[in-house]
Protein backbone atom coordinates (compact mmCIF):
# COMPACT_ATOMS: atom_id res chain seq x y z
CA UNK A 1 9.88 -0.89 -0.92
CA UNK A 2 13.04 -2.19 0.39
CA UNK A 3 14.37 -5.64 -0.07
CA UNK A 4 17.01 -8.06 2.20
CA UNK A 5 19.16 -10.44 1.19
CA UNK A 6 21.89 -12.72 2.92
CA UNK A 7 20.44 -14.02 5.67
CA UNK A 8 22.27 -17.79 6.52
CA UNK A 9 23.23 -20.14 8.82
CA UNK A 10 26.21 -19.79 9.96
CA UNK A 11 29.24 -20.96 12.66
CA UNK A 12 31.00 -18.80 15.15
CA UNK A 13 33.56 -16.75 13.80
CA UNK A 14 31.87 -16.63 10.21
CA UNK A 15 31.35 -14.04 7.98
CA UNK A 16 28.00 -12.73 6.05
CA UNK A 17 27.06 -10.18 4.05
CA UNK A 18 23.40 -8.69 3.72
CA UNK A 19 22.09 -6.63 0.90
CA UNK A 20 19.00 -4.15 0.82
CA UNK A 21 17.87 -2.63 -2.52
CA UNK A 22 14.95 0.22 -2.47
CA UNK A 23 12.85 0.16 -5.19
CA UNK A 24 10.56 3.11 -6.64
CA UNK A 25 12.53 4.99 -8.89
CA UNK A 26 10.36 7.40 -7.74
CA UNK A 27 12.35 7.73 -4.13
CA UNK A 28 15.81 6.69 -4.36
CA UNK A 29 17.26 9.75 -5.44
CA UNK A 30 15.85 11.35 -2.12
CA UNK A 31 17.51 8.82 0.04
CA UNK A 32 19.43 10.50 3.16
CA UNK A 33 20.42 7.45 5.50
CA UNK A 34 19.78 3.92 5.37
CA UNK A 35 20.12 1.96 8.33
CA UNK A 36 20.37 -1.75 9.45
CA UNK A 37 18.10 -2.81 12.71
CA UNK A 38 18.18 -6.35 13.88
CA UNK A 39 15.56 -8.06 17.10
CA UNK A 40 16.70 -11.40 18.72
CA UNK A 41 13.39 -13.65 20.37
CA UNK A 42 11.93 -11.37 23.22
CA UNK A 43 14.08 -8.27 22.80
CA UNK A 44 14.04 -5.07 21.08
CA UNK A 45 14.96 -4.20 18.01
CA UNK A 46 17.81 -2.01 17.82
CA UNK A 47 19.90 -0.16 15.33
CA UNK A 48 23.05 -2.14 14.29
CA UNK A 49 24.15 0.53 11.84
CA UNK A 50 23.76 3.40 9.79
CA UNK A 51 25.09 5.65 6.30
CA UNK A 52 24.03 8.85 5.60
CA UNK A 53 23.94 9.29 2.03
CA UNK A 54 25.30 12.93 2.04
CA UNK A 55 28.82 12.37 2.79
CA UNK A 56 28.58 8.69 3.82
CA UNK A 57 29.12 9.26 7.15
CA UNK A 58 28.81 5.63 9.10
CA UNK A 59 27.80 4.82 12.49
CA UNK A 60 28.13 1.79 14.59
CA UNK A 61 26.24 -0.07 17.74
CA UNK A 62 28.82 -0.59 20.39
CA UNK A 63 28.12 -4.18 20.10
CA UNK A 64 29.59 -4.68 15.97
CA UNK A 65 32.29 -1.70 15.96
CA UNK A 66 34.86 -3.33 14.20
CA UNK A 67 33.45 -6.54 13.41
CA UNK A 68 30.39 -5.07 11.03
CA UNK A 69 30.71 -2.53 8.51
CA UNK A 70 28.03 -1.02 6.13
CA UNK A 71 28.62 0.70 2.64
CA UNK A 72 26.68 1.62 0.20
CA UNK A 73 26.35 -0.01 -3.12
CA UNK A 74 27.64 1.43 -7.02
CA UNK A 75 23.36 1.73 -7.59
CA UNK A 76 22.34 4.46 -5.15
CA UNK A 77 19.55 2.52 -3.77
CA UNK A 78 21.67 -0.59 -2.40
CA UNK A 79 23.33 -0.96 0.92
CA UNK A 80 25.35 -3.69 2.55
CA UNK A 81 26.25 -5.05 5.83
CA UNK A 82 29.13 -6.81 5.80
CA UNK A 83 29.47 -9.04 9.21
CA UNK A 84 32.54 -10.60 10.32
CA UNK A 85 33.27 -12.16 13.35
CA UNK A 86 29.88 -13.14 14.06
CA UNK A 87 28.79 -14.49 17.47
CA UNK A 88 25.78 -15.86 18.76
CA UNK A 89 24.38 -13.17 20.72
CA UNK A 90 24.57 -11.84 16.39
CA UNK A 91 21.13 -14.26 16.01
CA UNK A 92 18.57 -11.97 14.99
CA UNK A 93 16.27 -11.12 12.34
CA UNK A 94 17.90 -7.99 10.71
CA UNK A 95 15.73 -5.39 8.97
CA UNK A 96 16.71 -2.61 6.87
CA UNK A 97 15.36 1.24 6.97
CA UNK A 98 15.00 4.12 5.18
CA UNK A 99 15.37 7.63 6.14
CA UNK A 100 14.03 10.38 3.25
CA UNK A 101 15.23 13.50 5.26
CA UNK A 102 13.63 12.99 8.58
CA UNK A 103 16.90 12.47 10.67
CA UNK A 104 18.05 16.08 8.88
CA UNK A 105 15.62 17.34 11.16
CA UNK A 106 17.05 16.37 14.21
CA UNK A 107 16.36 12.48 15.42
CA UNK A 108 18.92 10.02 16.15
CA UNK A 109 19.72 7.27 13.55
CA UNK A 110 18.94 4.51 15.91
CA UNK A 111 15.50 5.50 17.12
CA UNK A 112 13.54 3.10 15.22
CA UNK A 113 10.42 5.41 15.14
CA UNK A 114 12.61 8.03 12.40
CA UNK A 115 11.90 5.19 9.89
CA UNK A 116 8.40 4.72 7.66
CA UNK A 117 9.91 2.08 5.20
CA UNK A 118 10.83 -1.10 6.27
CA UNK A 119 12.15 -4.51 5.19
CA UNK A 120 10.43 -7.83 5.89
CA UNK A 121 13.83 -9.08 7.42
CA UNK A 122 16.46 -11.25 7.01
CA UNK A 123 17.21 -14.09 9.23
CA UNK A 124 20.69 -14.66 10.53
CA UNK A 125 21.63 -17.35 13.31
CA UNK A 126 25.07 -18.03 14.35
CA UNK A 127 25.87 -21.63 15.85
């Protein structure tokens, strides 16, 4: 099960930070990438960004390099999305994934369909 957190109000030019925690002891140790999808009203979704576990390699949407940047917490099975910067076109609900060793099998991190566990979402709007 994975949980998000963070999800505001907040002006132009503002800064939030979302959490995710995955619970099941049972699972976390198996984690290889979380990532962090987001869908504005009648689009669809797409991948923001992503860490791989092994080796914490990051990657980025076009659309938040250098304005977003995800890291993973000190307890394995937490990840963060720190957002600076933020503009409108930012609004979205944004939904975190995990990846148990599908994407080591070829698949890129921002297909959506690489992804069986999902979030219930976060809402973030930017004024």
């Amino acid at each position: 099960q994975l949980v998000e957190s963070g999800g505001s109000l907040v002006q132009s030019g503002g800064s939030l930070r979302l959490s995710c925690a995955a619970s099941g002891s049972g699972y976390t140790y198996s984690l290889y990438c979380m990532t962090w999808f987001r869908q504005a009203p009648g689009k669809e979704r797409e991948g923001v960004a992503a860490i791989y576990y092994a080796g914490g390699t990051t990657h980025y949407a076009d659309s938040v390099k250098g304005r977003f940047s995800i890291s993973q917490g000190n307890a394995k099975n937490t990840v963060y999305l720190q957002m600076n910067n933020l503009k409108p076109e930012d609004t979205a609900m944004y939904y975190c994934a995990a990846d148990y060793g599908r994407l080591s099998l070829g698949g890129i991190w921002y297909d959506e369909k690489v992804y069986n566990n999902w979030g219930q979402g976060t809402q973030v709007t930017v004024s």
